[in-house]
Structures are given as structure tokens and as C-alpha cells.
C-alpha atoms as a PDB file:
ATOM      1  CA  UNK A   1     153.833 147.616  83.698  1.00  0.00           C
ATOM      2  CA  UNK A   2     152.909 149.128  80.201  1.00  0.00           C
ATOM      3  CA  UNK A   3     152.480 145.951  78.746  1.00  0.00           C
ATOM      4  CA  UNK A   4     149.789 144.679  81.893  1.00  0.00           C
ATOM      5  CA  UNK A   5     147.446 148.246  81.744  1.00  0.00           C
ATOM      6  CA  UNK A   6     147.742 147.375  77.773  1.00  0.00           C
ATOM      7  CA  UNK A   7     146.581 144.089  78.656  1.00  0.00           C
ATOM      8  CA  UNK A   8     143.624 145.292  80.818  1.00  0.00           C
ATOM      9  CA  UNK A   9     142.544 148.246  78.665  1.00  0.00           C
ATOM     10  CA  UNK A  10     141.970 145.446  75.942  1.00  0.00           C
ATOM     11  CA  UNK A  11     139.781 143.216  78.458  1.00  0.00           C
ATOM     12  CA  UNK A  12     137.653 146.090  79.298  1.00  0.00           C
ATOM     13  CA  UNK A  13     136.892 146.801  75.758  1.00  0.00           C
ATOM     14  CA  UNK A  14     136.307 142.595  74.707  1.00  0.00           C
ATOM     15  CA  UNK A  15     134.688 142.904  78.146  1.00  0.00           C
ATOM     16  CA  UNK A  16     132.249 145.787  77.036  1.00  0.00           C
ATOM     17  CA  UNK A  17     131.590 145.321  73.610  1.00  0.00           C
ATOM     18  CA  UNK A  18     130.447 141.736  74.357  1.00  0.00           C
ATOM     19  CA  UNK A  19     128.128 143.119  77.018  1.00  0.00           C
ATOM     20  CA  UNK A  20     126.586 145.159  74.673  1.00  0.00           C
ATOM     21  CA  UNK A  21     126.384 142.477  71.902  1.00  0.00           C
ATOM     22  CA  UNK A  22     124.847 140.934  74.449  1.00  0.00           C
ATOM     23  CA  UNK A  23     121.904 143.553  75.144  1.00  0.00           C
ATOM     24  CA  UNK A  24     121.115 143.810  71.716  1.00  0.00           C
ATOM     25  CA  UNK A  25     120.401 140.033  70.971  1.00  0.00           C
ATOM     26  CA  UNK A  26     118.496 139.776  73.827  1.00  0.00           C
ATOM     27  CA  UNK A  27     116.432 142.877  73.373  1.00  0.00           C
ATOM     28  CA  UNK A  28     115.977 141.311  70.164  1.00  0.00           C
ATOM     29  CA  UNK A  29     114.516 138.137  71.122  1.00  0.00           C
ATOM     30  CA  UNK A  30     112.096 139.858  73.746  1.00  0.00           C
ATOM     31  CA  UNK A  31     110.772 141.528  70.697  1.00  0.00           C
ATOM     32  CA  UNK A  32     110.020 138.565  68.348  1.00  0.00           C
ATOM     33  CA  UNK A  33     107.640 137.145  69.329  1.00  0.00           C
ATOM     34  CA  UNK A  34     105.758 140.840  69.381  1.00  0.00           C
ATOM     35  CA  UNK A  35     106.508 141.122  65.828  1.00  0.00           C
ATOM     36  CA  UNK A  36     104.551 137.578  64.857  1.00  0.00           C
ATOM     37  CA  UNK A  37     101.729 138.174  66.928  1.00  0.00           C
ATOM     38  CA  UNK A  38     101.279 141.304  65.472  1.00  0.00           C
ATOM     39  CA  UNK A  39     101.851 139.840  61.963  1.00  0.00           C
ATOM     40  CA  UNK A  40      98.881 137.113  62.764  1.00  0.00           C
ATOM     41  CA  UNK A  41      96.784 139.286  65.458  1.00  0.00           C
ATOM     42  CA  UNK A  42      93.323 138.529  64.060  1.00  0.00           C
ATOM     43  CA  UNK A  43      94.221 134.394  64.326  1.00  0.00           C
ATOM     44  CA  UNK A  44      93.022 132.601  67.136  1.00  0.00           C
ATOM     45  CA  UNK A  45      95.234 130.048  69.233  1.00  0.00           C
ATOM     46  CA  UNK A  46      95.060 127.127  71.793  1.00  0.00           C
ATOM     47  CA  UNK A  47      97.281 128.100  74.777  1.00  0.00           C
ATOM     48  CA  UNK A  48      97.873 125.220  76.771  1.00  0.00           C
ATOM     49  CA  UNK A  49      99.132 125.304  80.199  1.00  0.00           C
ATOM     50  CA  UNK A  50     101.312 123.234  82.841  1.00  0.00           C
ATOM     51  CA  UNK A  51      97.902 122.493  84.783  1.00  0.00           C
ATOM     52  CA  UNK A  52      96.346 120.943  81.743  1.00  0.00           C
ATOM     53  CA  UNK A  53      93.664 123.866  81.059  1.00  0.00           C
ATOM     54  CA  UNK A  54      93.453 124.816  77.808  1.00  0.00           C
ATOM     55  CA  UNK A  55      92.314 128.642  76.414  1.00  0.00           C
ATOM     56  CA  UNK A  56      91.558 129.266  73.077  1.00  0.00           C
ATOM     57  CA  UNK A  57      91.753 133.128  71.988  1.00  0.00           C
ATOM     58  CA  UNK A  58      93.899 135.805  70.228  1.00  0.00           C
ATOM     59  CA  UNK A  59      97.536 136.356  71.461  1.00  0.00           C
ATOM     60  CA  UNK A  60      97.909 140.119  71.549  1.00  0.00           C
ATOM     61  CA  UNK A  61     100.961 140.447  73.303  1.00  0.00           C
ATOM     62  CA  UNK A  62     103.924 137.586  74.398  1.00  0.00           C
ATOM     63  CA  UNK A  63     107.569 138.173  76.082  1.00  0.00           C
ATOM     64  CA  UNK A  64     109.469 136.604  78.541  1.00  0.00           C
ATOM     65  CA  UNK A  65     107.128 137.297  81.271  1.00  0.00           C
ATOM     66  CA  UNK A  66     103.345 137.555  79.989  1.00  0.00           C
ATOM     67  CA  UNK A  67     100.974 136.034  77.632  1.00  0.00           C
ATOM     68  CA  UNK A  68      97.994 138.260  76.690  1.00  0.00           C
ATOM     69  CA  UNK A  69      95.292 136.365  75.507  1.00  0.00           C
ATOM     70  CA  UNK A  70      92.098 138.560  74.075  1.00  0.00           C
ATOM     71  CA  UNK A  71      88.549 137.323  72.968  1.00  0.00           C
ATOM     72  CA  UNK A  72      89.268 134.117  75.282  1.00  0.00           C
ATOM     73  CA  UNK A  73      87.357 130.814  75.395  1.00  0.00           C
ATOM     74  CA  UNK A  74      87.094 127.283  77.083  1.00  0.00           C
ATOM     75  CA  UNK A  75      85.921 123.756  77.116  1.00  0.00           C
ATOM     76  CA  UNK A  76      83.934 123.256  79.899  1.00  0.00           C
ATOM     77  CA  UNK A  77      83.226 119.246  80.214  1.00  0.00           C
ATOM     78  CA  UNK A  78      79.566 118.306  81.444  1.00  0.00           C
ATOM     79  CA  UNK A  79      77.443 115.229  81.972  1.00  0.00           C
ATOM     80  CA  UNK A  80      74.383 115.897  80.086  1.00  0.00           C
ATOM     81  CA  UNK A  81      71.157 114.249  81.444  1.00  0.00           C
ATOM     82  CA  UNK A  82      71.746 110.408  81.656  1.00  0.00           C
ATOM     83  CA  UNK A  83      69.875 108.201  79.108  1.00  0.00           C
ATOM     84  CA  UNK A  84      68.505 104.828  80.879  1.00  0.00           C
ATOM     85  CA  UNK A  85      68.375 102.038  78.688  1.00  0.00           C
ATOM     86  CA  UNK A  86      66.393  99.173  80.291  1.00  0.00           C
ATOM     87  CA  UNK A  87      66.697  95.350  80.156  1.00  0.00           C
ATOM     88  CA  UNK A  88      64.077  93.203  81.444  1.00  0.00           C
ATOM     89  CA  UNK A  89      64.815  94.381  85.647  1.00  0.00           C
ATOM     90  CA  UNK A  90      68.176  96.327  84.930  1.00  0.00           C
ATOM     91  CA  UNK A  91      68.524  99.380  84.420  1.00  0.00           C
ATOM     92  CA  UNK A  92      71.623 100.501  82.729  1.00  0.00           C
ATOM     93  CA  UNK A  93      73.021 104.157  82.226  1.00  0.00           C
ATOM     94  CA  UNK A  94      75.584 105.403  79.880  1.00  0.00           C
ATOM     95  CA  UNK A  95      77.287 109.087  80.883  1.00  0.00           C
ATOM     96  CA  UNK A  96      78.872 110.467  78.054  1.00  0.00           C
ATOM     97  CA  UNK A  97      80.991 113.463  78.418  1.00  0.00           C
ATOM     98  CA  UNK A  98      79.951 116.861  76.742  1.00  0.00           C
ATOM     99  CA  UNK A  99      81.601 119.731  75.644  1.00  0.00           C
ATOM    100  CA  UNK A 100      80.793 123.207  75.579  1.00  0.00           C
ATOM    101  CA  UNK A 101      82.202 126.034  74.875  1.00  0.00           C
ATOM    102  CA  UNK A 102      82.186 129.543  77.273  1.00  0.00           C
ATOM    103  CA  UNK A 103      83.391 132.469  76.286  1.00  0.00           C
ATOM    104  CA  UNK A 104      85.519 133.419  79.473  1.00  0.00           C
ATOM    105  CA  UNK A 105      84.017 137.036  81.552  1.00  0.00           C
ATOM    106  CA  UNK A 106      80.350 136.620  80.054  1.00  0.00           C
ATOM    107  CA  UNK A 107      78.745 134.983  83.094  1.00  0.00           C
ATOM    108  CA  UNK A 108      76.834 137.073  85.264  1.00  0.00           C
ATOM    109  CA  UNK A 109      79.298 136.686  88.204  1.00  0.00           C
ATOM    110  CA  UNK A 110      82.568 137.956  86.807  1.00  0.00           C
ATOM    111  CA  UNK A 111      81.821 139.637  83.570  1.00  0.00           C
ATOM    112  CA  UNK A 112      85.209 140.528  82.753  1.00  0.00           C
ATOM    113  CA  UNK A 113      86.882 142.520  80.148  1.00  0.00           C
ATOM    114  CA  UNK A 114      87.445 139.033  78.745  1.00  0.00           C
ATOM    115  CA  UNK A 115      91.440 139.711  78.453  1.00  0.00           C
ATOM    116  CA  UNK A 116      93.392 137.365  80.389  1.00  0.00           C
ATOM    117  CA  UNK A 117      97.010 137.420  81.569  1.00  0.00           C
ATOM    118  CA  UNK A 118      98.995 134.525  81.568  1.00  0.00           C
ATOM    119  CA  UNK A 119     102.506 134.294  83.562  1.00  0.00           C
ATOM    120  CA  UNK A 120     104.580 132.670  80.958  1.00  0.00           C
ATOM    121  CA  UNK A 121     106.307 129.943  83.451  1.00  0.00           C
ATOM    122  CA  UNK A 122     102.546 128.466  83.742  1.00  0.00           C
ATOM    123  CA  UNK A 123     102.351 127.967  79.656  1.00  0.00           C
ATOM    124  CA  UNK A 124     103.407 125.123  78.336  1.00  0.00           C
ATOM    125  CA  UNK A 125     102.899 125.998  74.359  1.00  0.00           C
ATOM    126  CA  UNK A 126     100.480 127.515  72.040  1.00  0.00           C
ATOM    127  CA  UNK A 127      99.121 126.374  68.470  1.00  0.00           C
ATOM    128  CA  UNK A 128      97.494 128.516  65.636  1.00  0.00           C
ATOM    129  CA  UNK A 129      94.003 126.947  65.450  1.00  0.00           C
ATOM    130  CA  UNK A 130      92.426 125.848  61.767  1.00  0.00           C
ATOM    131  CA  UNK A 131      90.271 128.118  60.352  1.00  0.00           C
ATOM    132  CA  UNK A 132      88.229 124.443  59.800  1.00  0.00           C
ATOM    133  CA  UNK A 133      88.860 123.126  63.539  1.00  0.00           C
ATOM    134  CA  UNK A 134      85.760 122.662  65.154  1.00  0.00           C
ATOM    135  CA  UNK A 135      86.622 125.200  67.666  1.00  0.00           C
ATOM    136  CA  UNK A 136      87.029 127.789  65.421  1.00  0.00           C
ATOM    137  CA  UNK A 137      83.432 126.745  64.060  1.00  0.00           C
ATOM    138  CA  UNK A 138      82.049 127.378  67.766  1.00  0.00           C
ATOM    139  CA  UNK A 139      83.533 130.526  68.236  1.00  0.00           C
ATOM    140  CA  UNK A 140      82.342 132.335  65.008  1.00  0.00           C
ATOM    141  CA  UNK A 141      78.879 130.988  66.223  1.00  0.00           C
ATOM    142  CA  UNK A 142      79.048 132.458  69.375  1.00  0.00           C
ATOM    143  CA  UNK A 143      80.000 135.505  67.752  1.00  0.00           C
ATOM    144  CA  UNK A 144      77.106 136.036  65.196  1.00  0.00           C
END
């Protein structure tokens, strides 16, 4: 009898000082990836997610729910106005795609506090952007 509460006093203490091992490692992942994005807060990043849209803008906040995403952009695709290059009776035109890029909450419609909260199940991964990339080069135009 003495030997079996021995035996189940030392379970609940394996039992208990796992859980809490437990607590701390995961409390310490949540907080991770807070501490890089507060190391690199001014960088801006390409968050892609699992419907193929693409946001570039800085992360300001990431756990295992949410994504914050602040000062937030996008590539919207357009046709520009077709060119029509003519041969003899033919008339050929060549669409080419364009890209621009819209700061997300400045159109008249929304205007937003351009912050934008991402479920973290709908992000597939995120990338520092180059300070180089041509991106970057279109947002520090749009912000002069």
C-alpha cells in the first residue's frame, strides 16, 4: 500500500513538472517571433498567402494566431491601353500585363488605417524584402 501512494506521489510530481516544462517552452515560442520583428520592425516584407495574394509591408506583430502587417502594399495587375500593330488588312494586338503598386486603405472608398490583420492559417510564409528589390524602390517613391 505504501509502496503504490509512493508510486503515485512520484507520477504526480513527473506528471506536473513536465506540464510546467511544458508551459514555459511554449510560452516561449509564442514570444519569438515578437522578439525578431521587433529586432527588424522598420524592414519591410512580402507576406504571401494560401490564396496566392501577396502583401508587402512591415510585420509589427506575429504569434500563433495573427499577423499584423503595417504600412501595407499590393500588386495590382492591369492591361494598359492595347497597342495595334498593323499589317497590310490585319490588325494585330499585343496585351501586356502591368503592374502597379497601391498602397492598401488610400482609395477614396475604404481609406483605412492601412493596418491589416492576417489569420495566420491563411499565410503561407513571409520574406524580408531587398533594400534593392524593385518593390522596395516603389514604395520609398510612393512615400516621398
Amino acid at each position: 500500500m505504501l509502496k503504490t501512494k509512493n508510486t503515485l506521489l512520484i507520477l504526480i510530481i513527473t506528471l506536473t513538472i513536465f506540464n510546467i516544462l511544458l508551459v514555459i517552452f511554449y510560452s516561449s515560442l509564442s514570444k519569438l517571433g515578437d522578439r525578431i520583428v521587433h529586432q527588424e520592425s522598420n524592414n519591410y516584407y512580402a507576406v504571401y498567402l494560401i490564396n496566392k495574394e501577396v502583401y508587402f509591408g512591415q510585420i509589427k506583430k506575429i504569434n500563433s494566431d495573427i499577423l499584423v502587417l503595417k504600412d501595407v502594399f499590393f500588386l495590382e495587375t492591369f492591361t494598359p491601353t492595347s497597342q495595334s500593330i498593323s499589317s497590310g488588312e490585319e490588325m494585330q494586338v499585343s496585351p501586356q500585363k502591368a503592374y502597379q503598386l497601391v498602397r492598401r486603405g488610400d482609395d477614396n472608398l475604404t481609406l483605412t488605417d492601412n493596418v491589416l490583420f492576417i489569420n495566420r492559417s491563411a499565410v503561407l510564409f513571409w520574406e524580408k524584402l531587398g533594400e534593392e528589390s524593385e518593390i522596395m524602390q516603389w514604395i520609398k517613391k510612393t512615400k516621398r
